[in-house]
Protein backbone atom coordinates (compact mmCIF):
# COMPACT_ATOMS: atom_id res chain seq x y z
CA UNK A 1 -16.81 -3.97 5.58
CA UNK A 2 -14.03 -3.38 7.97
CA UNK A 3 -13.21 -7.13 8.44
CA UNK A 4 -13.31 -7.49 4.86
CA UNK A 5 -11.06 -4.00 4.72
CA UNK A 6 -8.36 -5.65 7.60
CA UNK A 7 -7.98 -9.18 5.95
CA UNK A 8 -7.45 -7.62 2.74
CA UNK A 9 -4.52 -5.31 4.23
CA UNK A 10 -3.00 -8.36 6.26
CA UNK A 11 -3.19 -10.32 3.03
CA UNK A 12 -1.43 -7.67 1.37
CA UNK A 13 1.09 -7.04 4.01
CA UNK A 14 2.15 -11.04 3.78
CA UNK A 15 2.03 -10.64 -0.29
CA UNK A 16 4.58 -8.29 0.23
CA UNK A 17 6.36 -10.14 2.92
CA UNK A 18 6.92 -12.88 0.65
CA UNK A 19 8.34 -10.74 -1.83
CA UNK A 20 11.15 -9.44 0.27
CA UNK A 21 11.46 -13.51 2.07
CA UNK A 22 11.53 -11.67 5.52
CA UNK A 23 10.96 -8.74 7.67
CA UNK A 24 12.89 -6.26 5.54
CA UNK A 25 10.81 -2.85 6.65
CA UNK A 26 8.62 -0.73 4.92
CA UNK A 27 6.36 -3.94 4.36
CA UNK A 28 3.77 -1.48 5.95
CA UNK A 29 4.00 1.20 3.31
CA UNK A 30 1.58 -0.26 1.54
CA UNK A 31 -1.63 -0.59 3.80
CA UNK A 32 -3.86 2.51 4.30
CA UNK A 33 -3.77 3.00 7.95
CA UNK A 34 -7.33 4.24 7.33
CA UNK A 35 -8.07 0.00 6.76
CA UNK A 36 -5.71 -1.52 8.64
CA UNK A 37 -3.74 -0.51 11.50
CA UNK A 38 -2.06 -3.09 13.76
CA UNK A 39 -2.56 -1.43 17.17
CA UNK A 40 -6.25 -1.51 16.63
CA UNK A 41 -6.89 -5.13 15.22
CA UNK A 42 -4.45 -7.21 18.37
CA UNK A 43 -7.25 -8.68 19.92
CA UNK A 44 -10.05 -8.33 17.50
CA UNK A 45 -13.65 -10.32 17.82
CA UNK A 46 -15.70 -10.71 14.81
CA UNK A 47 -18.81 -11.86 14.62
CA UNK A 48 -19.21 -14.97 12.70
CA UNK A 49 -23.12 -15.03 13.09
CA UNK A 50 -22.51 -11.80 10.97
CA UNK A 51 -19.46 -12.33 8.27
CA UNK A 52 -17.38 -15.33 8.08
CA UNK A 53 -13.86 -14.16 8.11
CA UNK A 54 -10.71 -15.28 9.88
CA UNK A 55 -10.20 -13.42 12.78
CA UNK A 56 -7.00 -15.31 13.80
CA UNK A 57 -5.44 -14.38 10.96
CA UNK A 58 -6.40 -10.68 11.34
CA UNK A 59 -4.63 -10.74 14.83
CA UNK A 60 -1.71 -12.40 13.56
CA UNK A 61 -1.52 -9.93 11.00
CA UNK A 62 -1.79 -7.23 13.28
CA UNK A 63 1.38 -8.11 15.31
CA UNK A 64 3.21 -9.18 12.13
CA UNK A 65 2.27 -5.60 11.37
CA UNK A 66 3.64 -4.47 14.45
CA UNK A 67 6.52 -6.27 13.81
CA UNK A 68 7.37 -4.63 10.63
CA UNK A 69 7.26 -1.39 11.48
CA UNK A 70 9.39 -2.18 15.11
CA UNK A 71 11.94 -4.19 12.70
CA UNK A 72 12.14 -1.31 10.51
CA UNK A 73 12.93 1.66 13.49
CA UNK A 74 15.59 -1.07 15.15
CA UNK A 75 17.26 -1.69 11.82
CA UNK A 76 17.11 2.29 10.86
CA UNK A 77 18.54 3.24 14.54
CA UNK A 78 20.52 0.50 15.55
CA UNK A 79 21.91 2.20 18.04
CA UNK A 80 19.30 4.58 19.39
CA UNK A 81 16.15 3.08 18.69
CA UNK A 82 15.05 1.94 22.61
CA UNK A 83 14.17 5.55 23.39
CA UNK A 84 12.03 5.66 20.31
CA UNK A 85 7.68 6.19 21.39
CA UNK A 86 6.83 3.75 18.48
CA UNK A 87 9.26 1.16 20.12
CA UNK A 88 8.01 2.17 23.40
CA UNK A 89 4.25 1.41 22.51
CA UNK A 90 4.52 -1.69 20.77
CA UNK A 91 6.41 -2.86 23.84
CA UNK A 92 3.87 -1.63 25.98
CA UNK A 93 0.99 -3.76 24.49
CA UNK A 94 3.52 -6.61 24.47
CA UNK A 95 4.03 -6.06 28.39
CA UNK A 96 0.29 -6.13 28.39
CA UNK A 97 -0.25 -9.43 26.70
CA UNK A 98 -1.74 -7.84 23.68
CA UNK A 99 0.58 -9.48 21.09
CA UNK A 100 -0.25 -13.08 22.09
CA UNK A 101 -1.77 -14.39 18.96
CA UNK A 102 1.99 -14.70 18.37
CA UNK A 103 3.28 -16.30 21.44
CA UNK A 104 7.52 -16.44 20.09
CA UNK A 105 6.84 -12.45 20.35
CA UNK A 106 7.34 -13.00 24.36
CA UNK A 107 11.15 -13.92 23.60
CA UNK A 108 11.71 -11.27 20.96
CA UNK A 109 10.35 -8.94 23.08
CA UNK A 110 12.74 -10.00 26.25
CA UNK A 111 15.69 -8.90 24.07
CA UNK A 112 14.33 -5.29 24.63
CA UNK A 113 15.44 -5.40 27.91
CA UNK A 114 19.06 -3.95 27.62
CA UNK A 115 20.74 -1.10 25.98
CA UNK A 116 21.09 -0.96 22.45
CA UNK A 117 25.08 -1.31 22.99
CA UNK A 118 24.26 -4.61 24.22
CA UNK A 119 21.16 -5.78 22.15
CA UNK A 120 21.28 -9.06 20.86
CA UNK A 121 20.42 -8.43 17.31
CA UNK A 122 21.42 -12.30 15.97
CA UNK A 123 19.22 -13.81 17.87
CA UNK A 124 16.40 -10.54 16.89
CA UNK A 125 17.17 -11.67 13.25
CA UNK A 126 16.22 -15.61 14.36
CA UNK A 127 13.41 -14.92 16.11
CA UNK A 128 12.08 -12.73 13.41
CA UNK A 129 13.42 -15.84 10.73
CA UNK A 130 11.09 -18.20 12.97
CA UNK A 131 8.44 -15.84 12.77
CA UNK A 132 8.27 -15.28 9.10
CA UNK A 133 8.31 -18.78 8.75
CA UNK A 134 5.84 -20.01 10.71
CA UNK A 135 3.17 -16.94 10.47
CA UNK A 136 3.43 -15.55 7.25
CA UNK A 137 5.37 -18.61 4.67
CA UNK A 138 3.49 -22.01 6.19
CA UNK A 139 0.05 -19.64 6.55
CA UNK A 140 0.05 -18.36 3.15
CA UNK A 141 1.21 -21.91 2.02
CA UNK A 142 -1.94 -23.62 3.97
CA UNK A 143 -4.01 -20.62 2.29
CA UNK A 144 -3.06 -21.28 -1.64
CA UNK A 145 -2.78 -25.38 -1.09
């Protein structure tokens, strides 16, 4: 129930993704954190000898979850968001190696070492573009044929 419960929030969270055409924030608004929260599903296992469901997709939703909620906190306080705890966190699992399901996170993530004054947010909007495009467009794509 709580793999079914997961893919049906990440599925929901890229349905609404490809509404706005990118990260846009408050994407996240719409999954119960009760079902689906991103922390928690990173570097989930699922047992397919139990329920068949993609758990690659589940992790990859989890950091584009992640992701929306950073995107929306940078974009909200451009230029005090570093200090932020969310910020802080979701780097910290980064740092740990927790967000690799989505390996161009490693370079996004290396533009959070500065000050906002000096943050580099074109190349934070690219990364994010490349994201998007390759996680959440192509995979939905593949999904519906």
């Amino acid at each position: 129930m709580i793999g079914n419960k997961a893919l049906a929030s990440v599925l929901l969270l890229y349905y609404h993704l490809c509404i706005e055409g990118n990260f846009s924030g408050d994407e996240t608004v719409y999954i119960d954190p009760k079902d689906f929260n991103g922390f928690d599903f990173l570097q989930v296992k699922i047992d397919s000898s139990i329920i068949d469901i993609d758990e690659k997709l589940i992790r990859e939703g989890a950091v584009i979850y992640l992701l929306c909620d950073l995107n929306d906190l940078v974009v909200e306080h451009e230029k005090s968001f570093m200090s932020m705890e969310y910020i802080q966190k979701v780097l910290g699992v980064a740092r740990d190696g927790k967000m690799s399901e989505i390996p161009e996170t490693d370079s996004l993530f290396e533009l959070f070492n500065t000050v906002e004054t000096s943050f580099d947010f074109v190349q934070y909007n690219d990364i994010l573009r490349e994201i998007y495009s390759k996680y959440i467009k192509d995979r939905i794509n593949s999904l519906i044929g």
